[in-house]
C-alpha atoms as a PDB file:
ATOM      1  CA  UNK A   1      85.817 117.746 102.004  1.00  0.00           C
ATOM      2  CA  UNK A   2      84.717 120.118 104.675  1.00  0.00           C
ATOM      3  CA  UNK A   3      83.729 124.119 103.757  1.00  0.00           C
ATOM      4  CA  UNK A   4      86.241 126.488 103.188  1.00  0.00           C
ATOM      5  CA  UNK A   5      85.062 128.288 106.547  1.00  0.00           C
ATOM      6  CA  UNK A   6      85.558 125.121 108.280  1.00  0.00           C
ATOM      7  CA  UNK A   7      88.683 124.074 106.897  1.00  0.00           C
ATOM      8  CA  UNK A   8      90.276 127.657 107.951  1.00  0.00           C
ATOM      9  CA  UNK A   9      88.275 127.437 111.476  1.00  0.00           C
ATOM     10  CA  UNK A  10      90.555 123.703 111.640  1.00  0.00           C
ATOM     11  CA  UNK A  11      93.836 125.963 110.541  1.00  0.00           C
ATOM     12  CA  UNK A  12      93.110 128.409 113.250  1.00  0.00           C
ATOM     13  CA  UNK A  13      93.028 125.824 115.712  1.00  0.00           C
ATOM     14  CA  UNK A  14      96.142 123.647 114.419  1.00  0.00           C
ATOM     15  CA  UNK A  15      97.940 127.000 114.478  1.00  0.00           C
ATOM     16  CA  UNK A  16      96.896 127.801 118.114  1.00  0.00           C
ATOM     17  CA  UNK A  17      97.750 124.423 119.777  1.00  0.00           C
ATOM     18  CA  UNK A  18     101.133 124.066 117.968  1.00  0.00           C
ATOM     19  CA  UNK A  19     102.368 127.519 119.218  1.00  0.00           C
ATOM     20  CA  UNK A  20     101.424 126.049 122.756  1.00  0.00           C
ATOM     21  CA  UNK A  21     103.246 122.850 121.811  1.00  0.00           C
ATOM     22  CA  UNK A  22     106.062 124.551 120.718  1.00  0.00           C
ATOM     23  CA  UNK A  23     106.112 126.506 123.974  1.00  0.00           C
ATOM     24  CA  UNK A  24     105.267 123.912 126.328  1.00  0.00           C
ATOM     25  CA  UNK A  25     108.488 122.469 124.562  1.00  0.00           C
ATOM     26  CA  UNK A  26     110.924 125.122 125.230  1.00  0.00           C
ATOM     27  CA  UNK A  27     109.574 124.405 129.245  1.00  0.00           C
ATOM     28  CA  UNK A  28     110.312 120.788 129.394  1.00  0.00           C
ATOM     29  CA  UNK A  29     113.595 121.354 127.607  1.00  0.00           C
ATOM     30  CA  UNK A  30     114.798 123.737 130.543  1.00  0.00           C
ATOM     31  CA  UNK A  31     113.096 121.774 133.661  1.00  0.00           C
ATOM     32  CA  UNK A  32     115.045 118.723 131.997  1.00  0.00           C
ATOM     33  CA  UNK A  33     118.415 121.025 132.409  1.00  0.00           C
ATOM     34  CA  UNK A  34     117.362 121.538 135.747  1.00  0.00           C
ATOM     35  CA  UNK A  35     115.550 124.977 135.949  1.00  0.00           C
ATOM     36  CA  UNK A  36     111.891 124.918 137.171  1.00  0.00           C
ATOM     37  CA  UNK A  37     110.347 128.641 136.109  1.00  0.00           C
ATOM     38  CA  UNK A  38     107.900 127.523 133.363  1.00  0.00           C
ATOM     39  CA  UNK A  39     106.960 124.355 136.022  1.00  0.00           C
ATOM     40  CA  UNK A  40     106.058 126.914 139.058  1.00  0.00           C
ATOM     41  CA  UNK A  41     104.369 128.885 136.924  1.00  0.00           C
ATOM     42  CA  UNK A  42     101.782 126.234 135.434  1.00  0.00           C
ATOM     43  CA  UNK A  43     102.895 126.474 132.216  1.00  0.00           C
ATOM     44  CA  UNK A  44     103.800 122.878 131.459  1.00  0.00           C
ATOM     45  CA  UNK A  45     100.146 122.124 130.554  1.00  0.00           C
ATOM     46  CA  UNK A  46      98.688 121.463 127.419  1.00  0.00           C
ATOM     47  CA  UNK A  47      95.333 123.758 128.949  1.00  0.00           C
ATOM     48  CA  UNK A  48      95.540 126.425 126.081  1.00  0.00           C
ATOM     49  CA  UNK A  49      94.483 128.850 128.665  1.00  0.00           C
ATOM     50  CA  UNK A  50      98.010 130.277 130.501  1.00  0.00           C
ATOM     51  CA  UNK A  51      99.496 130.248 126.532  1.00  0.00           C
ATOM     52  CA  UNK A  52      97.243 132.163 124.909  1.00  0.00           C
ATOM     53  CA  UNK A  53      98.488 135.903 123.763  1.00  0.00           C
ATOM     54  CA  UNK A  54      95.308 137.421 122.280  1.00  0.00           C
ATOM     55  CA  UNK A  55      96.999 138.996 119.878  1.00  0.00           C
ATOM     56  CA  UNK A  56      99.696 136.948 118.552  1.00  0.00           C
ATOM     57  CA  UNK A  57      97.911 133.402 119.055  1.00  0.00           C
ATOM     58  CA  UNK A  58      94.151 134.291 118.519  1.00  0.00           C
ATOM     59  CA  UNK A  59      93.856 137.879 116.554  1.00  0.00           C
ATOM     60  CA  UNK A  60      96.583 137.823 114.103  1.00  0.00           C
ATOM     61  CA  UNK A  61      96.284 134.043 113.125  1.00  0.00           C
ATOM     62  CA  UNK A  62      92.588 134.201 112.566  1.00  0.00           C
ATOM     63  CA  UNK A  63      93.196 137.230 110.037  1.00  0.00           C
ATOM     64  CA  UNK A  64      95.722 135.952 107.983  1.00  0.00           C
ATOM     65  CA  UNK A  65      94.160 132.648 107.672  1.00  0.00           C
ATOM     66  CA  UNK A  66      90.319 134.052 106.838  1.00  0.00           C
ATOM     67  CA  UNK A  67      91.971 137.291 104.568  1.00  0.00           C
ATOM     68  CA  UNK A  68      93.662 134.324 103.111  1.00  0.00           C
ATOM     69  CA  UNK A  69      96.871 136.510 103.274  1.00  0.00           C
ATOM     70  CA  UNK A  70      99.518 134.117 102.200  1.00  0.00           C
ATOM     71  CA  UNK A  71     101.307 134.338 105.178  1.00  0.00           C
ATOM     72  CA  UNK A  72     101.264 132.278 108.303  1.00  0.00           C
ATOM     73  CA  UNK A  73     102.737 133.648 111.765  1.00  0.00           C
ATOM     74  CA  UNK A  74     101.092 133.449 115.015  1.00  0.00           C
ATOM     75  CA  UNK A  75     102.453 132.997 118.558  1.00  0.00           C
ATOM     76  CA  UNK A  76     101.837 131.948 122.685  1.00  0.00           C
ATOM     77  CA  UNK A  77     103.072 133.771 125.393  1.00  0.00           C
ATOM     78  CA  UNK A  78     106.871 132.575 125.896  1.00  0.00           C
ATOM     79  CA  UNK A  79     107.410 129.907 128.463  1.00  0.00           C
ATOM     80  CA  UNK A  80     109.333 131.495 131.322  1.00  0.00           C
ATOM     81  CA  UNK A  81     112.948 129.901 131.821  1.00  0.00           C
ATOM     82  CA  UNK A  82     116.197 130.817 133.987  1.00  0.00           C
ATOM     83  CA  UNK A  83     119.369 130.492 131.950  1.00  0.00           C
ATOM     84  CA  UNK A  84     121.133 130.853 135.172  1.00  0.00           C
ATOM     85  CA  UNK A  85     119.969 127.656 136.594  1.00  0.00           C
ATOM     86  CA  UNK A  86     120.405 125.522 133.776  1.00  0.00           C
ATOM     87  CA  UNK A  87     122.722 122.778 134.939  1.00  0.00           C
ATOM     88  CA  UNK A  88     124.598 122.879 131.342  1.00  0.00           C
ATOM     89  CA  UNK A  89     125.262 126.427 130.955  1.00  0.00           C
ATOM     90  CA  UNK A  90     127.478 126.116 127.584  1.00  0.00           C
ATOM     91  CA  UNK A  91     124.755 124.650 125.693  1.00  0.00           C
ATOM     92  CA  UNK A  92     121.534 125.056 127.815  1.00  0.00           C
ATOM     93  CA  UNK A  93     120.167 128.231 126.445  1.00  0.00           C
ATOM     94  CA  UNK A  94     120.550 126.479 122.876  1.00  0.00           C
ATOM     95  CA  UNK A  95     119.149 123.162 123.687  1.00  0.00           C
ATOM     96  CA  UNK A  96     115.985 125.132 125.172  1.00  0.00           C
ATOM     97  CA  UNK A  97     115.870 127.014 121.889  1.00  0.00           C
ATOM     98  CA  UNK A  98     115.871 124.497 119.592  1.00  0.00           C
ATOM     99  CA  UNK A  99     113.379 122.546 121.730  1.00  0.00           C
ATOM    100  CA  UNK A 100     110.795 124.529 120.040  1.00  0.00           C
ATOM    101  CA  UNK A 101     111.558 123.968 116.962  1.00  0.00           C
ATOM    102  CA  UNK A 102     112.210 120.147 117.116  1.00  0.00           C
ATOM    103  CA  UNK A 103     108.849 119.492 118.534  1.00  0.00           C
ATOM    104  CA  UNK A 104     107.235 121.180 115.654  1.00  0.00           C
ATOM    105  CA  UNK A 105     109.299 119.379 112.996  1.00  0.00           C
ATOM    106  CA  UNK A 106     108.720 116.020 114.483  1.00  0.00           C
ATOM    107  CA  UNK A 107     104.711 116.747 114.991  1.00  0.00           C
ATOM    108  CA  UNK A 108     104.623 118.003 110.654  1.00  0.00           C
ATOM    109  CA  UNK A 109     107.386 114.254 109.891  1.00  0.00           C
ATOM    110  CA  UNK A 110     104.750 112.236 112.133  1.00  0.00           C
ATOM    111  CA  UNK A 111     101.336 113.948 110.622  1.00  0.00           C
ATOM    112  CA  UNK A 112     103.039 113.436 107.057  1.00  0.00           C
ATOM    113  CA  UNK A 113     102.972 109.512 107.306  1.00  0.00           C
ATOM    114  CA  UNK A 114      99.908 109.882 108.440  1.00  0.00           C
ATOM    115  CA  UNK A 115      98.984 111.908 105.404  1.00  0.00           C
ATOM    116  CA  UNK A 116     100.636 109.280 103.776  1.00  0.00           C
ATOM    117  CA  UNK A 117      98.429 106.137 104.607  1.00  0.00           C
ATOM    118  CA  UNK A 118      95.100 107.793 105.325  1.00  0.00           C
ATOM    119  CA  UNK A 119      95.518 108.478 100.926  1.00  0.00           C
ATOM    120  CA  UNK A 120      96.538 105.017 100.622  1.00  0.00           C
ATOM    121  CA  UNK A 121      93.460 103.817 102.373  1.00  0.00           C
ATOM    122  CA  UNK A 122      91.223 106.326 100.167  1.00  0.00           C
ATOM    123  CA  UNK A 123      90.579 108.451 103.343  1.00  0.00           C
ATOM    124  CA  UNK A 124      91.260 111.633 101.638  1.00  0.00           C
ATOM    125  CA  UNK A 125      89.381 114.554 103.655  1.00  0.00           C
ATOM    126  CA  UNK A 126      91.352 112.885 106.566  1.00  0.00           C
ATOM    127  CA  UNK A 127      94.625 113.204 104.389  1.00  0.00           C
ATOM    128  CA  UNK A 128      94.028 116.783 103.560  1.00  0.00           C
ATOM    129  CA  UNK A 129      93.336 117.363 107.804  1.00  0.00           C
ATOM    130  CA  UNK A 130      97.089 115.809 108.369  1.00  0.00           C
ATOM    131  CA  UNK A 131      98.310 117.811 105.582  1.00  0.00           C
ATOM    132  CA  UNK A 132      97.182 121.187 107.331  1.00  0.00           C
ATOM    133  CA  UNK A 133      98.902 120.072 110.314  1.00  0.00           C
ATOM    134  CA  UNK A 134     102.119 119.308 108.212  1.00  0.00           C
ATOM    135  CA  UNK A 135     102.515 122.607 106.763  1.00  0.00           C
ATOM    136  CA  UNK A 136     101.763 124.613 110.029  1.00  0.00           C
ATOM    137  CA  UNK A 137     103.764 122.946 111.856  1.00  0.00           C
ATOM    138  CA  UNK A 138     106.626 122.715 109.385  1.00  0.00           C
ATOM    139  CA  UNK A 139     106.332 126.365 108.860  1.00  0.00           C
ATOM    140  CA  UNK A 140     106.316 126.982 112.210  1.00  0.00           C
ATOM    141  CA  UNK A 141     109.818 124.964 113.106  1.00  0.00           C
ATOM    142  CA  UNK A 142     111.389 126.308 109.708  1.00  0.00           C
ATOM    143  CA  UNK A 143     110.136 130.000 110.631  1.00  0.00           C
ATOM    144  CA  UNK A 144     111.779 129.766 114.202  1.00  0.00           C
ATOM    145  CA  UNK A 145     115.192 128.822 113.050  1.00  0.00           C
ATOM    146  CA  UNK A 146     115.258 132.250 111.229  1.00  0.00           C
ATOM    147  CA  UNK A 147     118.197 133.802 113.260  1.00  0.00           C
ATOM    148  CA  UNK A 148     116.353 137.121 114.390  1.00  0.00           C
ATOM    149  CA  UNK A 149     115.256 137.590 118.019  1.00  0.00           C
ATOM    150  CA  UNK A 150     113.036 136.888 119.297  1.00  0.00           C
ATOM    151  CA  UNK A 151     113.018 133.586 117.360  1.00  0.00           C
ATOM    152  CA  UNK A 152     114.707 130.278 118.464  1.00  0.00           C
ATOM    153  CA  UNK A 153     117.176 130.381 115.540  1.00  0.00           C
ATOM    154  CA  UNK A 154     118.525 133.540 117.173  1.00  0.00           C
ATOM    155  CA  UNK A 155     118.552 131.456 120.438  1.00  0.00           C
ATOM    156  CA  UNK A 156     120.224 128.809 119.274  1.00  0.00           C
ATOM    157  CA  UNK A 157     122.978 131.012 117.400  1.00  0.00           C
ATOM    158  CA  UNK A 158     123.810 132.389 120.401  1.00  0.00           C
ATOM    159  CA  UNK A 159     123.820 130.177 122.639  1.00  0.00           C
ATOM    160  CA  UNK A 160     126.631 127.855 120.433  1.00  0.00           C
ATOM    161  CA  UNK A 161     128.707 131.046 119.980  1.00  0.00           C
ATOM    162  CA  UNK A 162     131.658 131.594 122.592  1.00  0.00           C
ATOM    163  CA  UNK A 163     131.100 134.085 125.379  1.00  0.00           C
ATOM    164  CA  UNK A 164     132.605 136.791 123.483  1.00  0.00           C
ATOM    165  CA  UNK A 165     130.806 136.537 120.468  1.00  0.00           C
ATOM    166  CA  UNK A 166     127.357 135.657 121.889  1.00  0.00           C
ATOM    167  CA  UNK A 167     127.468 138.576 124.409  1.00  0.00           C
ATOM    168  CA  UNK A 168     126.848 141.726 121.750  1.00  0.00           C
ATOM    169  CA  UNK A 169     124.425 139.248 120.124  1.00  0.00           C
ATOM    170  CA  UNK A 170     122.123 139.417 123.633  1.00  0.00           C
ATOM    171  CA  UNK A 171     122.842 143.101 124.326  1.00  0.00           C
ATOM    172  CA  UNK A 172     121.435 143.544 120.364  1.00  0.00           C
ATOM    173  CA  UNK A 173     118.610 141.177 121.501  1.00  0.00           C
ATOM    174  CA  UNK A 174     117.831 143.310 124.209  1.00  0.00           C
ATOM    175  CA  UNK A 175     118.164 146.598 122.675  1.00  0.00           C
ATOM    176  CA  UNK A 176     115.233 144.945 119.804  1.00  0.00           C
ATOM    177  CA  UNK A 177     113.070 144.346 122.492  1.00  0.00           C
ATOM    178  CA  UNK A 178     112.526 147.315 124.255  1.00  0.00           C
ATOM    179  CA  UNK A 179     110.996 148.464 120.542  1.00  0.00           C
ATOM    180  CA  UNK A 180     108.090 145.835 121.621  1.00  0.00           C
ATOM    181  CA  UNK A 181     105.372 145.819 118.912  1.00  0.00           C
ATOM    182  CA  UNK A 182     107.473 148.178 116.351  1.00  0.00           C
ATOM    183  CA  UNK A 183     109.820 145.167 116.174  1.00  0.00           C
ATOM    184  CA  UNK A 184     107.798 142.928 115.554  1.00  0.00           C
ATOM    185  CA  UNK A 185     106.367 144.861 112.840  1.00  0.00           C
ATOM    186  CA  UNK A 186     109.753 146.289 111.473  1.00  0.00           C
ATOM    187  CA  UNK A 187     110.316 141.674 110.992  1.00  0.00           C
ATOM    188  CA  UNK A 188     107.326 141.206 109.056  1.00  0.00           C
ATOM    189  CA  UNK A 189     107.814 144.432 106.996  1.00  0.00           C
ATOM    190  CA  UNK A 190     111.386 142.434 105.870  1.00  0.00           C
ATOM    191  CA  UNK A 191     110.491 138.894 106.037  1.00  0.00           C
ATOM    192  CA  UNK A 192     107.403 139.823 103.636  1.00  0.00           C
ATOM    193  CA  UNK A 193     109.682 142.149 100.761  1.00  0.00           C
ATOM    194  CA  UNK A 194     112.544 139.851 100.978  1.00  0.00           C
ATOM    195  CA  UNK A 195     112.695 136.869 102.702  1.00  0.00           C
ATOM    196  CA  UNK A 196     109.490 135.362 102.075  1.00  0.00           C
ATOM    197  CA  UNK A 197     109.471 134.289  98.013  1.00  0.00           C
ATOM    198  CA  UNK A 198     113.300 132.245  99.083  1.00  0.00           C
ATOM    199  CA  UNK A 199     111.810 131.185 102.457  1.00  0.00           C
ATOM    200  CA  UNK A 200     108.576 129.969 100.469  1.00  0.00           C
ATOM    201  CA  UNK A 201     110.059 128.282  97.984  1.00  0.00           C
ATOM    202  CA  UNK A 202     112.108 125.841 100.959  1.00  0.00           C
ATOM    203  CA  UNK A 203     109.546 125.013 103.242  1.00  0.00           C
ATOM    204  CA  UNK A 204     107.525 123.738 100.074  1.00  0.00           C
ATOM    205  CA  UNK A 205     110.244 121.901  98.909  1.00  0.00           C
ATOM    206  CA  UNK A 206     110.056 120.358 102.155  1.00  0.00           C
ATOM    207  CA  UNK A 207     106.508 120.121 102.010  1.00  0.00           C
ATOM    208  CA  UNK A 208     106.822 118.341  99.045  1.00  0.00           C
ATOM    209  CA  UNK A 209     109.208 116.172 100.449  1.00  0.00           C
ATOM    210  CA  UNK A 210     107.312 114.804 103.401  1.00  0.00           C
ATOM    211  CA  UNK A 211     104.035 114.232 101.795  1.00  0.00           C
ATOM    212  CA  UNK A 212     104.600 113.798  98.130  1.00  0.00           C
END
């Protein structure tokens, strides 16, 4: 098996390029429904480049993964889209959303069987590689469905609720994000005292699931 140094360099890196996955996801999803922002502004490209937020996807990853923090959360720069010129404007902001979160859950199903075969063939360092990939990405796709903006579960919840309903949810969505950074901070300050030990406990029940 590879150093400790190298196998959290290789989590690093996983993290980083299934953010932009994720991302580049939520682009295709809306130039599919007909809207072209993330396209004319080159950032439907797997180039890790235009994703990259220093903080999110390079400076708080790399910490939490080499403090060995027990916590996972990094992210790109969000993919641009219109909602307005989404063809399907009932469900178009949800599809988007959940976009995201799909592409992550179908990399961690796909790396699983691959986890899966490489042990049955006695390739184990190459097993515990796919494994890595499994759990970021399933964390990742679980994580997002969380219904708090600015995550895609939040997304998705209000783009399926009627007009009526989903409008206070974007005007709260709003009001959150003009607190930038504090936000952000105020979510991890919860998700760590509260959420995490439940939220834990499912995605490695998952985990479990998918790769035995």
């Amino acid at each position: 098996m590879q150093s400790s140094f190298e196998f959290q360099i290789f989590s690093i890196v996983v993290l980083i390029f299934s953010v932009i996955l994720h991302e580049v996801a939520h682009g295709y999803a809306a130039l599919s429904l007909g809207d072209k922002t993330a396209k004319l502004a080159g950032r439907l490209t797997l180039n890790p480049v235009p994703h990259i937020d220093l903080l999110g996807t390079i400076i708080i990853p790399a910490v939490l993964i080499l403090t060995n923090a027990g916590f996972l959360f990094g992210f790109a720069k969000p993919v641009p889209y219109n909602p307005f010129n989404l063809k399907n404007q009932r469900w178009g902001e949800a599809l988007v959303g959940v976009a995201g979160v799909a592409t992550n859950l179908i990399i961690a199903a796909f790396f699983a069987i691959v986890a899966r075969v490489s042990y049955g063939a006695g390739m184990s360092d190459f097993a515990e590689l796919a494994i890595v990939v499994v759990f970021v990405n399933l964390f990742l796709g679980l994580f997002n469905l969380i219904p708090f903006p600015p995550l895609d579960g939040f997304t998705v919840l209000r783009g399926i609720l009627p007009l009526r309903l989903a409008l206070p949810f974007r005007n709260f969505e709003e009001s959150l994000a003009r607190g930038g950074i504090f936000t952000l901070i105020m979510f991890l300050f919860v998700f760590t005292q509260i959420l995490a030990e439940p939220f834990y406990t499912f995605v490695f029940s998952v985990f479990r699931l998918l790769v035995g």
